[in-house]
C-alpha atoms as a PDB file:
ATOM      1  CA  UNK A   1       0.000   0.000   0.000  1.00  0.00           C
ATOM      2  CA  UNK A   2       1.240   3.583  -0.606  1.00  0.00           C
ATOM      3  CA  UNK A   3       0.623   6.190   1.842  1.00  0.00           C
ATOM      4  CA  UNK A   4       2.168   9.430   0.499  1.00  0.00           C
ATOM      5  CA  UNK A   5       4.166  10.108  -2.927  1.00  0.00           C
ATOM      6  CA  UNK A   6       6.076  13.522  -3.801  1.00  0.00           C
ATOM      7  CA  UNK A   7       8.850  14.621  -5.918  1.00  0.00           C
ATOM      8  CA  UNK A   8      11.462  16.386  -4.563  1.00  0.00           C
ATOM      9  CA  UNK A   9      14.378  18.517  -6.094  1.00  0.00           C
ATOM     10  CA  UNK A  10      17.809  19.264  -4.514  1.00  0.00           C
ATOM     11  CA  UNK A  11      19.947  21.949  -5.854  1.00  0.00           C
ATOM     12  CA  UNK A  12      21.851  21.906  -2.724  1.00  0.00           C
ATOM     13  CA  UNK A  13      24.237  19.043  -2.200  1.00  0.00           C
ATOM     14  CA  UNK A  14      23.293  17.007   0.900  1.00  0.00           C
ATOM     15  CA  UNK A  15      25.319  14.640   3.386  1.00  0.00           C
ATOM     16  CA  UNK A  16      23.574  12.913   5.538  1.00  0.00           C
ATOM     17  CA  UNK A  17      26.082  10.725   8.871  1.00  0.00           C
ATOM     18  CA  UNK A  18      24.505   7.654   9.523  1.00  0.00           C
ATOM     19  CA  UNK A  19      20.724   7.631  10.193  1.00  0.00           C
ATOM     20  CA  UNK A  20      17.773   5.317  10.080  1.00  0.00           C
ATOM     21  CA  UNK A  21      14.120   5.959   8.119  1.00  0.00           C
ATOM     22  CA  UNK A  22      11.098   6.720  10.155  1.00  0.00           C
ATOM     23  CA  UNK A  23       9.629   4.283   7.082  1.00  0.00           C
ATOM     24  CA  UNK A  24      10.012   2.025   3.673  1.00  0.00           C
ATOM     25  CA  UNK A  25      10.534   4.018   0.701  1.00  0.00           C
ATOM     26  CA  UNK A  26      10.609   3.756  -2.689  1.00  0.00           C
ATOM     27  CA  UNK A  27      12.716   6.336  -4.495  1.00  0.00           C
ATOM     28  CA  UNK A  28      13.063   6.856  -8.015  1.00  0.00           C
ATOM     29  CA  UNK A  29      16.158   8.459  -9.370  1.00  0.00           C
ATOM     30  CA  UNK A  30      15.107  11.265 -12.215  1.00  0.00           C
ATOM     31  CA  UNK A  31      18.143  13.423 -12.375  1.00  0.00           C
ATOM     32  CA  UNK A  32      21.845  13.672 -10.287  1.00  0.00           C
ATOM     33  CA  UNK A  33      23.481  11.186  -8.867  1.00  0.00           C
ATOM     34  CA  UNK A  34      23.518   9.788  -4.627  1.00  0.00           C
ATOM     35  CA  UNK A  35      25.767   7.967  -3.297  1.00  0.00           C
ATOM     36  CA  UNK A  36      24.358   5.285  -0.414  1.00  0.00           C
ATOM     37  CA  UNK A  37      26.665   3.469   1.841  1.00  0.00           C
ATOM     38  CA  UNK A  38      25.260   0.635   4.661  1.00  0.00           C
ATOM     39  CA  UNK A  39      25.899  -0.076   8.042  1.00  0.00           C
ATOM     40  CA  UNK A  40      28.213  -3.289   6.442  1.00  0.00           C
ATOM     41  CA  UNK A  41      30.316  -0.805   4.189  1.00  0.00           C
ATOM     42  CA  UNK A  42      28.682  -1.491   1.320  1.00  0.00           C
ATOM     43  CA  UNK A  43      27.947   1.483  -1.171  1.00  0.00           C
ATOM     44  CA  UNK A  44      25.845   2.415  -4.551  1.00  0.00           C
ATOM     45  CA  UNK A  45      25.667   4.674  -7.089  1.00  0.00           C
ATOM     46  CA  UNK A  46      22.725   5.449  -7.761  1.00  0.00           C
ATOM     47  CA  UNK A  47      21.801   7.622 -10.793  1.00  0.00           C
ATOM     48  CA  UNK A  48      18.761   8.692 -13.621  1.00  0.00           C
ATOM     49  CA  UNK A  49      16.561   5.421 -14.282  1.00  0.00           C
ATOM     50  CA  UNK A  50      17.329   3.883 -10.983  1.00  0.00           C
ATOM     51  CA  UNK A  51      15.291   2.739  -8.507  1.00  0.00           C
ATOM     52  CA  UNK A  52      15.842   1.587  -4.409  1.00  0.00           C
ATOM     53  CA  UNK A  53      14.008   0.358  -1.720  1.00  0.00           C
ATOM     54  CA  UNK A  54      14.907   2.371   1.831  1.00  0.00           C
ATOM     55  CA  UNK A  55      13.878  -0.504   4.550  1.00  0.00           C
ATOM     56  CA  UNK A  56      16.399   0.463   7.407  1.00  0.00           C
ATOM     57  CA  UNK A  57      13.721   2.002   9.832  1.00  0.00           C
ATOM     58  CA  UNK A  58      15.885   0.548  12.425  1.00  0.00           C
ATOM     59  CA  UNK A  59      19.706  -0.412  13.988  1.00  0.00           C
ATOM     60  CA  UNK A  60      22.548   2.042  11.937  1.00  0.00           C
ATOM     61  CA  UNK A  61      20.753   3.069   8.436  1.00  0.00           C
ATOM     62  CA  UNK A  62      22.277   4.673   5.779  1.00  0.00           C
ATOM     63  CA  UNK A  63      24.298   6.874   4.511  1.00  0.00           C
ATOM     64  CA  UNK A  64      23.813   9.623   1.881  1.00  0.00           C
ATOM     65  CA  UNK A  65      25.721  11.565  -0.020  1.00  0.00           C
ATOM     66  CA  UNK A  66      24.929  13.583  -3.347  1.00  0.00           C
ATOM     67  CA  UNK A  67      27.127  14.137  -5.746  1.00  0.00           C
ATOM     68  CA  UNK A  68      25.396  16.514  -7.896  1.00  0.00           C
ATOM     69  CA  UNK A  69      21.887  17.755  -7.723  1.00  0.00           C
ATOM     70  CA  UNK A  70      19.049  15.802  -7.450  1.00  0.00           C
ATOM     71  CA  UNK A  71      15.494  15.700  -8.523  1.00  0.00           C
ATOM     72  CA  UNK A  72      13.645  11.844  -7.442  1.00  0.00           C
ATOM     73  CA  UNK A  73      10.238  10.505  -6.983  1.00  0.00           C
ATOM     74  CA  UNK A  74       9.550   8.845  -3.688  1.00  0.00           C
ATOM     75  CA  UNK A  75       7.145   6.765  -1.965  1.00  0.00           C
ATOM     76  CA  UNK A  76       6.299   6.118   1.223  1.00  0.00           C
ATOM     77  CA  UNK A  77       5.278   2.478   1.923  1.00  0.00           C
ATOM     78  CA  UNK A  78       2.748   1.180   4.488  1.00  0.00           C
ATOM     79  CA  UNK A  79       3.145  -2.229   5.462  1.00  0.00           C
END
C-alpha cells in the first residue's frame, strides 16, 4: 500500500552521517546522482533510471551523499 508520494528537487548538495528511516521508501532516481553506503560498508551509485528500496527504519541506516543535484520521486510504503 502507498501512503504518500512527492517529488522532490535538490539543488543543494546534501550529506547525511549515519541515520535510520522513520519508514520504507521507494525512491526513483530522475536526475543527479547519490551515493548510499550501509551499516556493512557497502555502497551504490545510484543515478537517472534507478530505482531503491529504503527498509532500514531501524539499527545504523544509511548513509547519503549527493554528488550533484538531485530531482527523485519517492514513496512512502505502508506495510
Amino acid at each position: 500500500n502507498v501512503a504518500q508520494e512527492r517529488i522532490s528537487e535538490f539543488s543543494e548538495l546534501r550529506s547525511m552521517d549515519f541515520h535510520p528511516l522513520t519508514e520504507r521508501r521507494l525512491i526513483f532516481h530522475l536526475r543527479g546522482e547519490v551515493e548510499i553506503q550501509v551499516s556493512d560498508g557497502g555502497k551504490q551509485i545510484f543515478g537517472p533510471g534507478d530505482a531503491r528500496l529504503m527498509e532500514d527504519i531501524f539499527g545504523e541506516g544509511h548513509h547519503h551523499q549527493d554528488l550533484s543535484p538531485v530531482i527523485q520521486a519517492g514513496v512512502v510504503l505502508e506495510d
